[in-house]
Protein backbone atom coordinates (compact mmCIF):
# COMPACT_ATOMS: atom_id res chain seq x y z
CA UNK A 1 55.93 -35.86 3.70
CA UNK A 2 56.33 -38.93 5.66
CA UNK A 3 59.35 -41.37 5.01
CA UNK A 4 57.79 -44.24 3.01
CA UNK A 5 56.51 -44.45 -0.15
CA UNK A 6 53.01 -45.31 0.97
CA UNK A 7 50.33 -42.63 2.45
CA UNK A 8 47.12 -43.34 3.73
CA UNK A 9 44.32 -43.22 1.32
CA UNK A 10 46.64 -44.34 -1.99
CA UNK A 11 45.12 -47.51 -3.92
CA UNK A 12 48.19 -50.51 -3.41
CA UNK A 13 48.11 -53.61 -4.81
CA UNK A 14 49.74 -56.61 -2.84
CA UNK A 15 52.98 -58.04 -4.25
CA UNK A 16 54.06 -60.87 -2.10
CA UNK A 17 52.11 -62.52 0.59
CA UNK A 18 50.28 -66.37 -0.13
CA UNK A 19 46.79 -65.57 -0.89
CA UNK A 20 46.80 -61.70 -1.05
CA UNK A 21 49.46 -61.64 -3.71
CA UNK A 22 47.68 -59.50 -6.59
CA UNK A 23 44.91 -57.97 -4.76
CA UNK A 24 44.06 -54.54 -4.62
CA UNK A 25 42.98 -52.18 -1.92
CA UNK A 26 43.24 -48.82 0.28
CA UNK A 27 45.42 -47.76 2.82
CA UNK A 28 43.48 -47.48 6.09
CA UNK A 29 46.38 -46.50 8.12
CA UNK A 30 50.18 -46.19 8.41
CA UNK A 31 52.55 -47.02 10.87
CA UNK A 32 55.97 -45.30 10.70
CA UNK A 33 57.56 -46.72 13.68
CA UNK A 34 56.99 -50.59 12.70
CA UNK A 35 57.13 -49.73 8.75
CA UNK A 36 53.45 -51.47 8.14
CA UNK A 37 50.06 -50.54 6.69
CA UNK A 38 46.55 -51.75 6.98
CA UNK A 39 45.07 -52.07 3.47
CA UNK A 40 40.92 -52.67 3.27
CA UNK A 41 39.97 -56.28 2.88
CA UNK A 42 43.86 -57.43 2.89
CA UNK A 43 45.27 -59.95 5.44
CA UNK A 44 41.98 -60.75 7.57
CA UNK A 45 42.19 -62.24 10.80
CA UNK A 46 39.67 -63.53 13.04
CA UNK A 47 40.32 -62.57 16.51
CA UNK A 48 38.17 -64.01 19.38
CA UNK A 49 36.51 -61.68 21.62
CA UNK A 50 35.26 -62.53 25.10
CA UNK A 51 32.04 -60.42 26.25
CA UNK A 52 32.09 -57.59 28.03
CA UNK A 53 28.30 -56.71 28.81
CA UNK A 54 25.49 -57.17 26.99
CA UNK A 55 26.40 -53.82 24.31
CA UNK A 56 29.47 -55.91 23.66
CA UNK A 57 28.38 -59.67 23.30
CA UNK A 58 31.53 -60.96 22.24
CA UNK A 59 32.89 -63.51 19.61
CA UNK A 60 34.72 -64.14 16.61
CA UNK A 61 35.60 -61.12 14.66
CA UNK A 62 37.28 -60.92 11.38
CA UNK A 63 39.15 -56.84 10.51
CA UNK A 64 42.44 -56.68 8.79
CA UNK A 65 45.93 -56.97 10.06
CA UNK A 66 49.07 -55.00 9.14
CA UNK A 67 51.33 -56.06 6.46
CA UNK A 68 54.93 -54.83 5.77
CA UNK A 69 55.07 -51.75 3.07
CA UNK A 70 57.81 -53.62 1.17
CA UNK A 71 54.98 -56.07 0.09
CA UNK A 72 52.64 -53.36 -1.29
CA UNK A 73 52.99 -50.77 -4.44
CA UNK A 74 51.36 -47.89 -5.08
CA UNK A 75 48.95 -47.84 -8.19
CA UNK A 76 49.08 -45.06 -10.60
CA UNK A 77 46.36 -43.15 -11.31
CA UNK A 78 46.97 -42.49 -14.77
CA UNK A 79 48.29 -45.89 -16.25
CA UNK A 80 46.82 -47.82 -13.41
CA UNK A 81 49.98 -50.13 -13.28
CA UNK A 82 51.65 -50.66 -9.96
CA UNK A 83 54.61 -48.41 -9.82
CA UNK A 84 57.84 -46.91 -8.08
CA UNK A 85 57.48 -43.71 -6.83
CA UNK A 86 60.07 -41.28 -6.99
CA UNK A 87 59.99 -37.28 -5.87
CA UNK A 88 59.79 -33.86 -7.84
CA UNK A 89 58.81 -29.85 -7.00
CA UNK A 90 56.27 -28.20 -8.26
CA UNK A 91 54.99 -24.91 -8.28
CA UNK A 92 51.65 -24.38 -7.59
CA UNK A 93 49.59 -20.58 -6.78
CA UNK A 94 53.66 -19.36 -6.68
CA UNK A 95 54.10 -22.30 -3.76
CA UNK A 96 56.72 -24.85 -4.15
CA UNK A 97 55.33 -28.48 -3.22
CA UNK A 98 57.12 -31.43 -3.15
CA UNK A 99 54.49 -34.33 -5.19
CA UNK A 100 55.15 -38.04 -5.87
CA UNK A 101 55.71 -38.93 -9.35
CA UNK A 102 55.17 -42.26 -11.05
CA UNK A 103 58.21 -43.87 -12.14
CA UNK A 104 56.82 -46.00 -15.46
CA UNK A 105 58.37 -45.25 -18.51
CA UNK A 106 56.31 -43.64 -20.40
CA UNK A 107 53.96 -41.89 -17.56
CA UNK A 108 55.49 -39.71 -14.92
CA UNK A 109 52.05 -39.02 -13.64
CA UNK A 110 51.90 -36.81 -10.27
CA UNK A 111 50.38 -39.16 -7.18
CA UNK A 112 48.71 -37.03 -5.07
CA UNK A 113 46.69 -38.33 -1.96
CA UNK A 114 43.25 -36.91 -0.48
CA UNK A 115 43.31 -37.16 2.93
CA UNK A 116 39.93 -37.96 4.47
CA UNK A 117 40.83 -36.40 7.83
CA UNK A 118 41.84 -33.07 6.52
């Protein structure tokens, strides 16, 4: 289990950050080192590209930048609220696995995260 509360894959809605305050979006990819995610169709950037052959031609292009994880929450899954997540144990097929737990009120749900590489 990695050390942030964010995994790639989880749905996150944006809590600070101008005009991507409130929106929602996946995780594309996490970086531990620099403690900042990529989240699809959050914080676009157009970047200008200069050609490189005629395969490549070059130009503006517009992909998403990272943003610090302390602006992002995970969404539940159950009460689709943005949420805290804390930690609990489980057993599973006599296996003891350490899941993500929502930490509304009321919920408690278990987070868990497919992984499109595995």
């Amino acid at each position: 289990m990695s050390g942030l509360h964010v995994k790639k894959g989880d749905n996150v809605m944006v809590i600070t950050g101008g005009s991507d305050k409130g929106l929602k979006g996946k995780v594309l990819s996490v970086d531990l080192d620099n403690d900042r995610v990529v989240v699809e169709g959050i914080n676009k950037i157009k970047k200008h590209q200069k050609p490189k052959g005629q395969k490549d031609p070059g130009g503006i292009i517009v992909k998403e930048a990272p943003i610090h994880v302390s602006n992002v929450m995970v969404i539940c899954p159950k009460c689709k609220k943005p949420t805290r997540t804390g930690s609990a144990t489980i057993e599973e097929n006599g296996k003891k696995i350490k899941v993500r737990v929502c930490k509304q009120e009321k919920c408690g749900a278990y987070i868990k995260t497919i992984d499109a590489t595995k």
